[in-house]
PDB file of N, CA and C in Angstrom:
ATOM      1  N   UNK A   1      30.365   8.655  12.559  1.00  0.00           N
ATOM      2  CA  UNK A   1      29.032   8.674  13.139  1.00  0.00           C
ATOM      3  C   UNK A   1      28.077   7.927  12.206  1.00  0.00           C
ATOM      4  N   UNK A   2      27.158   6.753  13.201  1.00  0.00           N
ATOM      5  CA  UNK A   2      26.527   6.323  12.023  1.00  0.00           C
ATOM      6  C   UNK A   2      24.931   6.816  12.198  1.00  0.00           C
ATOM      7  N   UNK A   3      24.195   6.342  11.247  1.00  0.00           N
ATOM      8  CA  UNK A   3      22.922   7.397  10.791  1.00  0.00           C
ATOM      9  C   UNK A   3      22.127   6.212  11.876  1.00  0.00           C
ATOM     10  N   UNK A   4      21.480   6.515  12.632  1.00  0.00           N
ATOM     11  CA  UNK A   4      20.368   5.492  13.618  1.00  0.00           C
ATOM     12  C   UNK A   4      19.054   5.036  12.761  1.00  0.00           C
ATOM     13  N   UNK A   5      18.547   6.068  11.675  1.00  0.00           N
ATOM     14  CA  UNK A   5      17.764   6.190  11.232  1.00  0.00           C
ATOM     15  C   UNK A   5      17.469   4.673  10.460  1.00  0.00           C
ATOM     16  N   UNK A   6      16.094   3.985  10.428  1.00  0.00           N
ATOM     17  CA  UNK A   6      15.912   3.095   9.648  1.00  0.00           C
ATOM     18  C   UNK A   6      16.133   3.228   8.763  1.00  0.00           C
ATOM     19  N   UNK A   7      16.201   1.956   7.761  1.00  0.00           N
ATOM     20  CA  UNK A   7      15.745   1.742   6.160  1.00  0.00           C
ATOM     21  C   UNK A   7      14.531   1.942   6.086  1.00  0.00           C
ATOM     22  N   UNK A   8      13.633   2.094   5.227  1.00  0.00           N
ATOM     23  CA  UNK A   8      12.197   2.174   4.693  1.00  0.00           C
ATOM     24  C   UNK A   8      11.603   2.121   3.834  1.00  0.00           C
ATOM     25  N   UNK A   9      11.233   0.723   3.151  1.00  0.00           N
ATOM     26  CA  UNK A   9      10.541   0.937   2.120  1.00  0.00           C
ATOM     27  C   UNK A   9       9.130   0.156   1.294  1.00  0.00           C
ATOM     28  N   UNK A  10       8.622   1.534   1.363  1.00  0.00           N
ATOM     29  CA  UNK A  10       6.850   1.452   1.315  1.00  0.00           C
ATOM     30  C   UNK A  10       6.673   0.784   0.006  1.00  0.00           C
ATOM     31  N   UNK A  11       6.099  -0.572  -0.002  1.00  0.00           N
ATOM     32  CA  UNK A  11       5.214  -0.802  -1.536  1.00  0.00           C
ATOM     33  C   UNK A  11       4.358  -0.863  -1.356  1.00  0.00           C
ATOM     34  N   UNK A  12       3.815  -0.599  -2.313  1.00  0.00           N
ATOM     35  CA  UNK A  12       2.424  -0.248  -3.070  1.00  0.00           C
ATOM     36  C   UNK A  12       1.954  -0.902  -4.200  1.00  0.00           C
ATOM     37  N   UNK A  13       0.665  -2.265  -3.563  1.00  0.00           N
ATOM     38  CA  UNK A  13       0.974  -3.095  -5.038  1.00  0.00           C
ATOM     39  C   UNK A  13      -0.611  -2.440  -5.206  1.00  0.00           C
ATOM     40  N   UNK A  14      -0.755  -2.664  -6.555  1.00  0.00           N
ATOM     41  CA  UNK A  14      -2.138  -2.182  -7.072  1.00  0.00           C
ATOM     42  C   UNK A  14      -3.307  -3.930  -7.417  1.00  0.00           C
ATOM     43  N   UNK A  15      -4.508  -3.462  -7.324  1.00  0.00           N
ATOM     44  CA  UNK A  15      -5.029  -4.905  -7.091  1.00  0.00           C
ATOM     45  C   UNK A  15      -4.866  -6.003  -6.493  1.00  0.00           C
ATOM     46  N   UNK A  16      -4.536  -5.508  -4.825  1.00  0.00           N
ATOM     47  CA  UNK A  16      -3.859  -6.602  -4.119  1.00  0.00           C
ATOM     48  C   UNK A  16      -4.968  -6.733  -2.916  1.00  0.00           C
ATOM     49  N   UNK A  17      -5.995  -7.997  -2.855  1.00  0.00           N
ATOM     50  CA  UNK A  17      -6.866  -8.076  -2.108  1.00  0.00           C
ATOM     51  C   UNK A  17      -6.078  -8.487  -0.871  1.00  0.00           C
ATOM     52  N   UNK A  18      -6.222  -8.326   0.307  1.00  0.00           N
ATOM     53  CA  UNK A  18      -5.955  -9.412   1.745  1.00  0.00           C
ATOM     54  C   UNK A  18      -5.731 -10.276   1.574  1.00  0.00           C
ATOM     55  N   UNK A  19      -6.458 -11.011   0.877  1.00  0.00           N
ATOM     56  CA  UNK A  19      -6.132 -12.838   1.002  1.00  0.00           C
ATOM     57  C   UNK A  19      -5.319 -13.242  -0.199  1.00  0.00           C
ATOM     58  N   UNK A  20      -4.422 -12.518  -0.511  1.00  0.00           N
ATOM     59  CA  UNK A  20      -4.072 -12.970  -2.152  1.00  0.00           C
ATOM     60  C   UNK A  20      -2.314 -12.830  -1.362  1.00  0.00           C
ATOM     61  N   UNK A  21      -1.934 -12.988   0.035  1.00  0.00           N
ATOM     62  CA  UNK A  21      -0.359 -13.541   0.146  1.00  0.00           C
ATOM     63  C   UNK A  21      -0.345 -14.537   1.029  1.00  0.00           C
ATOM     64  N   UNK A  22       0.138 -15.744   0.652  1.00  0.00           N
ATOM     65  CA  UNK A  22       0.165 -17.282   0.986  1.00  0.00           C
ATOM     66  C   UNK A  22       0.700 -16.683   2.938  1.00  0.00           C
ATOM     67  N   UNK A  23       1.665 -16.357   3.073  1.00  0.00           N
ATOM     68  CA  UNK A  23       2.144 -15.940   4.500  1.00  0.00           C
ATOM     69  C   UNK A  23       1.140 -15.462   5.477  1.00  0.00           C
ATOM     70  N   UNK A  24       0.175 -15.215   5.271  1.00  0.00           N
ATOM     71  CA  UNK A  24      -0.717 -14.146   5.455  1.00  0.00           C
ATOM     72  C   UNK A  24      -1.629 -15.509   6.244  1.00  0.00           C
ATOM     73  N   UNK A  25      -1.153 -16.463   5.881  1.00  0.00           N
ATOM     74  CA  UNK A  25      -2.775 -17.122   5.859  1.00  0.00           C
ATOM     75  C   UNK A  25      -3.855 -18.002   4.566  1.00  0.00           C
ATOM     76  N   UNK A  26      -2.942 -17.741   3.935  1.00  0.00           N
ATOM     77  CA  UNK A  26      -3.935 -18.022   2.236  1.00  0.00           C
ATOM     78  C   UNK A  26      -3.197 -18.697   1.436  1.00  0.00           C
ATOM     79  N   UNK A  27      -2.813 -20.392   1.926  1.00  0.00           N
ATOM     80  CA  UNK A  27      -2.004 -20.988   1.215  1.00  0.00           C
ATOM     81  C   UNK A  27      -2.372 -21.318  -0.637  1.00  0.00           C
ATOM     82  N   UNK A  28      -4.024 -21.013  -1.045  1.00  0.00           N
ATOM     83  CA  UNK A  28      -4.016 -21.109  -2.465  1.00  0.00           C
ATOM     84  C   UNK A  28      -2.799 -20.247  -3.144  1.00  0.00           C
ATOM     85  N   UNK A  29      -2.736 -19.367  -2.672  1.00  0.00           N
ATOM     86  CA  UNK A  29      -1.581 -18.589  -3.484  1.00  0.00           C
ATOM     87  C   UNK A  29      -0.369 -18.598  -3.442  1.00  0.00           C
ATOM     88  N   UNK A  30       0.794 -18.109  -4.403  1.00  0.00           N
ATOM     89  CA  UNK A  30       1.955 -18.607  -4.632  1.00  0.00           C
ATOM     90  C   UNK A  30       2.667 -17.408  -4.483  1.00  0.00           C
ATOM     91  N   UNK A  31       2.667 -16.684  -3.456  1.00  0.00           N
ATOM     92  CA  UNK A  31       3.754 -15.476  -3.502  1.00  0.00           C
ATOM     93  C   UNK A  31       5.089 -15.567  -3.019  1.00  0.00           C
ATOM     94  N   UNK A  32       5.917 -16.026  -3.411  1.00  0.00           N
ATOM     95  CA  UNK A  32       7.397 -16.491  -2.409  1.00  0.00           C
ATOM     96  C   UNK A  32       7.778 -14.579  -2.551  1.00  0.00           C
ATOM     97  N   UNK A  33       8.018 -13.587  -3.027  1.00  0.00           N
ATOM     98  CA  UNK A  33       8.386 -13.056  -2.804  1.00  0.00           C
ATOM     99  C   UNK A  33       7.780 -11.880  -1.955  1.00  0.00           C
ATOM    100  N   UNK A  34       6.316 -12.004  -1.746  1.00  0.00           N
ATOM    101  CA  UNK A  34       5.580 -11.415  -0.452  1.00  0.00           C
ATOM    102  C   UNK A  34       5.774 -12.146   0.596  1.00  0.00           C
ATOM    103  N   UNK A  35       5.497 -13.019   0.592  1.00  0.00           N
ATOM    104  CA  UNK A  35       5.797 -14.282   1.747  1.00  0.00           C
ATOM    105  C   UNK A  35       7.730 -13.462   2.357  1.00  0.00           C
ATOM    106  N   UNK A  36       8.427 -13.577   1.260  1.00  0.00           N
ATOM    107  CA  UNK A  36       9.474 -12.861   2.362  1.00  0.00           C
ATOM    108  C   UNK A  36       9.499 -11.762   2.597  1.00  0.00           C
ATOM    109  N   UNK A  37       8.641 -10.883   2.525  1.00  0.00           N
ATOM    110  CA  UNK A  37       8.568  -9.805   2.851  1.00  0.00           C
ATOM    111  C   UNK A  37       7.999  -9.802   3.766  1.00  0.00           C
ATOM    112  N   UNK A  38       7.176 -10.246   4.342  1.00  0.00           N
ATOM    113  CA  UNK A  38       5.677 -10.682   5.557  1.00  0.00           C
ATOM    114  C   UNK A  38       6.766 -11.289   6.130  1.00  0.00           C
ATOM    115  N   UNK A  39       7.349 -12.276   6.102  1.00  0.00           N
ATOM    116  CA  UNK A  39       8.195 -12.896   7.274  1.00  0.00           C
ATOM    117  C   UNK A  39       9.379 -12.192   7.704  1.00  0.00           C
ATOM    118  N   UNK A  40       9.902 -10.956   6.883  1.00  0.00           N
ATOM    119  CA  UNK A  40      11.198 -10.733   7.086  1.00  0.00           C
ATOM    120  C   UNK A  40      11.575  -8.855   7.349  1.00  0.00           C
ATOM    121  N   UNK A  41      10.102  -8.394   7.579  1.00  0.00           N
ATOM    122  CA  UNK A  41       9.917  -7.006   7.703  1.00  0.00           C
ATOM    123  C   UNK A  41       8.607  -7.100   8.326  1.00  0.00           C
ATOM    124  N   UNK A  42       7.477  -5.910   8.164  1.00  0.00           N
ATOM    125  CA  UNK A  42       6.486  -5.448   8.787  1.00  0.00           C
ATOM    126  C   UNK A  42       5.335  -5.794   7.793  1.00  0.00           C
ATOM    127  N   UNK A  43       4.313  -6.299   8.563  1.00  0.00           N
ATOM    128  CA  UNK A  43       2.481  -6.343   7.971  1.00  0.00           C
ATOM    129  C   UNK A  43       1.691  -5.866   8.830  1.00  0.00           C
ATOM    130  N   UNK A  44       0.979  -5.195   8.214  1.00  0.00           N
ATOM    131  CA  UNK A  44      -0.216  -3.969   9.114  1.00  0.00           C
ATOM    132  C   UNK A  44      -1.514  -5.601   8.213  1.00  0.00           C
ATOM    133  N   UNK A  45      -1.924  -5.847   9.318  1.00  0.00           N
ATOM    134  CA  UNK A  45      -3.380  -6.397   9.579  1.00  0.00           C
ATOM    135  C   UNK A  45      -4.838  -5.351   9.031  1.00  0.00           C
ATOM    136  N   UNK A  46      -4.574  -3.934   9.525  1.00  0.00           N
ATOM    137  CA  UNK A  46      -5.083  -3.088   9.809  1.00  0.00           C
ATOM    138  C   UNK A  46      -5.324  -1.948   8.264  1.00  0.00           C
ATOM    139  N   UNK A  47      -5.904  -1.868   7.667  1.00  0.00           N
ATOM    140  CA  UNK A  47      -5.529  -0.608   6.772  1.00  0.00           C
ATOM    141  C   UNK A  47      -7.004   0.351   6.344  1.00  0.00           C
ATOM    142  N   UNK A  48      -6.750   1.417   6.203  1.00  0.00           N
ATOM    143  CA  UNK A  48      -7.922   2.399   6.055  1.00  0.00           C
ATOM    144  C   UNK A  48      -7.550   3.565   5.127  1.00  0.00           C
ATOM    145  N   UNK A  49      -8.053   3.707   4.637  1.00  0.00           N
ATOM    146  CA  UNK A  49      -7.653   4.707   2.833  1.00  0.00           C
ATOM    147  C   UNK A  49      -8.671   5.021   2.873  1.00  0.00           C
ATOM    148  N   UNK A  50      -8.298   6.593   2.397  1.00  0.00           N
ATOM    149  CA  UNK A  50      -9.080   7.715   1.985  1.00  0.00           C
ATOM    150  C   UNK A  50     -10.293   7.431   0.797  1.00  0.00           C
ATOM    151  N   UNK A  51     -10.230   6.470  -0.096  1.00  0.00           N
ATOM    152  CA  UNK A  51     -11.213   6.579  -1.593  1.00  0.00           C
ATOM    153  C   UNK A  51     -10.587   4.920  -1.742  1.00  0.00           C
ATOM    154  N   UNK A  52     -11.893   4.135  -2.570  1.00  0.00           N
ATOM    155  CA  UNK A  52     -11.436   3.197  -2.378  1.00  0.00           C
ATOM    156  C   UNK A  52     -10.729   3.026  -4.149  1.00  0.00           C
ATOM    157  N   UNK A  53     -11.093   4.023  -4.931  1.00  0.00           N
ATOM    158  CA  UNK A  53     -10.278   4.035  -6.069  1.00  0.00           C
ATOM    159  C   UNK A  53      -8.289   4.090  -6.396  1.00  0.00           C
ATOM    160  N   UNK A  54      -7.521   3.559  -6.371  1.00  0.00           N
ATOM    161  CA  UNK A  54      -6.572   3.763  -6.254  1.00  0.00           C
ATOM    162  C   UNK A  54      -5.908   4.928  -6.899  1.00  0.00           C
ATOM    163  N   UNK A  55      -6.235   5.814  -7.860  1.00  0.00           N
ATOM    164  CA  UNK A  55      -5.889   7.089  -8.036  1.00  0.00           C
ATOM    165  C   UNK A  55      -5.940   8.254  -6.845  1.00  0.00           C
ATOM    166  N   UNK A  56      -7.478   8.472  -6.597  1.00  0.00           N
ATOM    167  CA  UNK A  56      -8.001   9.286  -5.435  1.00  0.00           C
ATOM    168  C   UNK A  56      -6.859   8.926  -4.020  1.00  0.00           C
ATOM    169  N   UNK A  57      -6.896   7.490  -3.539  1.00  0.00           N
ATOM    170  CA  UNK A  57      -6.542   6.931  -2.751  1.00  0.00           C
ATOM    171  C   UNK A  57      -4.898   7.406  -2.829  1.00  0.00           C
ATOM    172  N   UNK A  58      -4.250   6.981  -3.708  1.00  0.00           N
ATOM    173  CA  UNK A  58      -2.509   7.191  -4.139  1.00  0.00           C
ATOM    174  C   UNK A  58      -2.082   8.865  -3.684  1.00  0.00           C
ATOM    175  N   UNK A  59      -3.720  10.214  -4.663  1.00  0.00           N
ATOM    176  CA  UNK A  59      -2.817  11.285  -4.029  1.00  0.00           C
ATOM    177  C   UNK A  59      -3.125  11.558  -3.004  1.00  0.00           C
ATOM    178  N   UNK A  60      -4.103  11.287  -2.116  1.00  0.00           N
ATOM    179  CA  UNK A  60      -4.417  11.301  -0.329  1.00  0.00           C
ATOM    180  C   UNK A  60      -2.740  11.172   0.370  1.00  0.00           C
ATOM    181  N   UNK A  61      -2.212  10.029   0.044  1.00  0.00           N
ATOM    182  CA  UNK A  61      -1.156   8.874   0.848  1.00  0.00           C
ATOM    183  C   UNK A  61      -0.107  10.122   0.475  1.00  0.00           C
ATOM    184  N   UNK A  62       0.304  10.435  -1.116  1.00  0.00           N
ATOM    185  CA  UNK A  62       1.113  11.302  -1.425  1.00  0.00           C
ATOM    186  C   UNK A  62       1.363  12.722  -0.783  1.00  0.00           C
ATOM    187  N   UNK A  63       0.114  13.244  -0.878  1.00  0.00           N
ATOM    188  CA  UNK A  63      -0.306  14.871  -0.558  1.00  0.00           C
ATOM    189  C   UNK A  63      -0.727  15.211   1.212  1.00  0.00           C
ATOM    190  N   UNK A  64      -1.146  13.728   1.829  1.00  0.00           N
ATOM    191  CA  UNK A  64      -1.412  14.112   3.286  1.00  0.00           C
ATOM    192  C   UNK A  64      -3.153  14.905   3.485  1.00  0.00           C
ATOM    193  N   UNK A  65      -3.428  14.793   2.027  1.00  0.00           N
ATOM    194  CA  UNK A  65      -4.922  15.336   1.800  1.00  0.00           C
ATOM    195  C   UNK A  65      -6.013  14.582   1.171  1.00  0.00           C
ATOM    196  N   UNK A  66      -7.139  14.571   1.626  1.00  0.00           N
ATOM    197  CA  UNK A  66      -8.177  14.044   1.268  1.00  0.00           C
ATOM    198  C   UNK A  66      -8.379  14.182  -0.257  1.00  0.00           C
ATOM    199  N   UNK A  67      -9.173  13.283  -1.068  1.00  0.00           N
ATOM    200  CA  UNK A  67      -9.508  13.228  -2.512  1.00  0.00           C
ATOM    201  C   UNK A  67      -9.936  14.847  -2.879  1.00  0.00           C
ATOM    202  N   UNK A  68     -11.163  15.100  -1.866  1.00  0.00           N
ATOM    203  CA  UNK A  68     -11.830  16.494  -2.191  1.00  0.00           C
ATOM    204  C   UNK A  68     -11.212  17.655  -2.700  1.00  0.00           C
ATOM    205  N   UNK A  69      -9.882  17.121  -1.456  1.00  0.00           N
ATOM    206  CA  UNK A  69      -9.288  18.670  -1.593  1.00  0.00           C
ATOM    207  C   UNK A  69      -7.688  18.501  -2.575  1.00  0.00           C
ATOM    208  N   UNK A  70      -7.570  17.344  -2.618  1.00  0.00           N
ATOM    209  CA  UNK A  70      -7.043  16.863  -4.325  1.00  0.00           C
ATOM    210  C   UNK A  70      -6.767  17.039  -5.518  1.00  0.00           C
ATOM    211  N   UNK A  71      -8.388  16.984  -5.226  1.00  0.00           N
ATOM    212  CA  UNK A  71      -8.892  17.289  -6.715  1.00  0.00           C
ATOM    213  C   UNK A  71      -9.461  15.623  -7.591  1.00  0.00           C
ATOM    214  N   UNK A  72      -8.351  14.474  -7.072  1.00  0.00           N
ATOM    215  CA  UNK A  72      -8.135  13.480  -7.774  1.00  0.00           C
ATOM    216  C   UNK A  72      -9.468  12.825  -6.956  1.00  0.00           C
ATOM    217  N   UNK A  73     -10.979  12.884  -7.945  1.00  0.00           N
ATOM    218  CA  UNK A  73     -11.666  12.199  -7.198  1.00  0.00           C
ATOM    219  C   UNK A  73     -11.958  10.478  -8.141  1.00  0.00           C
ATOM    220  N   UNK A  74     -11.391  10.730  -9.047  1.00  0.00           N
ATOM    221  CA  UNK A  74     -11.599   8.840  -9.803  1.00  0.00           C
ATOM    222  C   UNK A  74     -10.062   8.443 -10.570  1.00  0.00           C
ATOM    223  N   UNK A  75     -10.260   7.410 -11.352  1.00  0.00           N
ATOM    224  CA  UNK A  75      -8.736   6.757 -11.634  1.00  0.00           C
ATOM    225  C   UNK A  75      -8.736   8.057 -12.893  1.00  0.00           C
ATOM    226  N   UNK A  76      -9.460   8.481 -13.352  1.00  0.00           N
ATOM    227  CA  UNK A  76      -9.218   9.150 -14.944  1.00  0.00           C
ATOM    228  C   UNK A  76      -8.528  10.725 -14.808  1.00  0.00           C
ATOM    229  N   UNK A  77      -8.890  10.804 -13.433  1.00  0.00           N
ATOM    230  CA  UNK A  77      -8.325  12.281 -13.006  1.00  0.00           C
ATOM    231  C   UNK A  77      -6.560  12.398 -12.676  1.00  0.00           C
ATOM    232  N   UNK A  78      -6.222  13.686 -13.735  1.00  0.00           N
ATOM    233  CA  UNK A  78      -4.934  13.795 -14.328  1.00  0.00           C
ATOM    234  C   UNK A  78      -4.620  14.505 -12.969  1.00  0.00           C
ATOM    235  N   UNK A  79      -2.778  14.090 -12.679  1.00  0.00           N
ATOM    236  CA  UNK A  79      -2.851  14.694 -11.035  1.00  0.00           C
ATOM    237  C   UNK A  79      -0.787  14.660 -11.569  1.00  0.00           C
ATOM    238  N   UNK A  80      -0.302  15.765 -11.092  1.00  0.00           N
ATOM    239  CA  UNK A  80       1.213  15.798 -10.581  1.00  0.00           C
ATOM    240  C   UNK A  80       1.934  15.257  -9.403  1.00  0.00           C
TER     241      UNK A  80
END
């Protein structure tokens, strides 16, 4: 029996504006290895996050909970 279930796997780059993957649209830049990722899997156009700090933001995505209730409201805040 085989498993139906997809593969899946989420990255998460840190300091990564919209316009900074050549595939995308934004030939100044040199990403061959986003570029195959954009051509050869899934890109959300679309994205909306909880805090725009990437700590706060990271345990939202992790925990399924808002910064508030977190705890993790800036990058300096210590979190498990």
């Amino acid at each position: 029996m085989t498993d139906a279930r997809p593969n899946i796997i989420f990255i998460i780059t840190d300091q990564q504006r919209f316009d900074t993957i050549s595939a995308l649209g934004y030939p100044h830049m040199d990403t061959p290895h986003l570029d195959r990722l954009v051509e050869e899997g899934v890109s959300f156009s679309q994205c909306h996050i909880t805090a725009p700090s990437c700590a706060p933001s990271r345990a939202s995505l992790f925990t399924g909970q808002y910064p508030h209730t977190t705890g993790i409201l800036k990058n300096a805040d210590e979190w498990t």
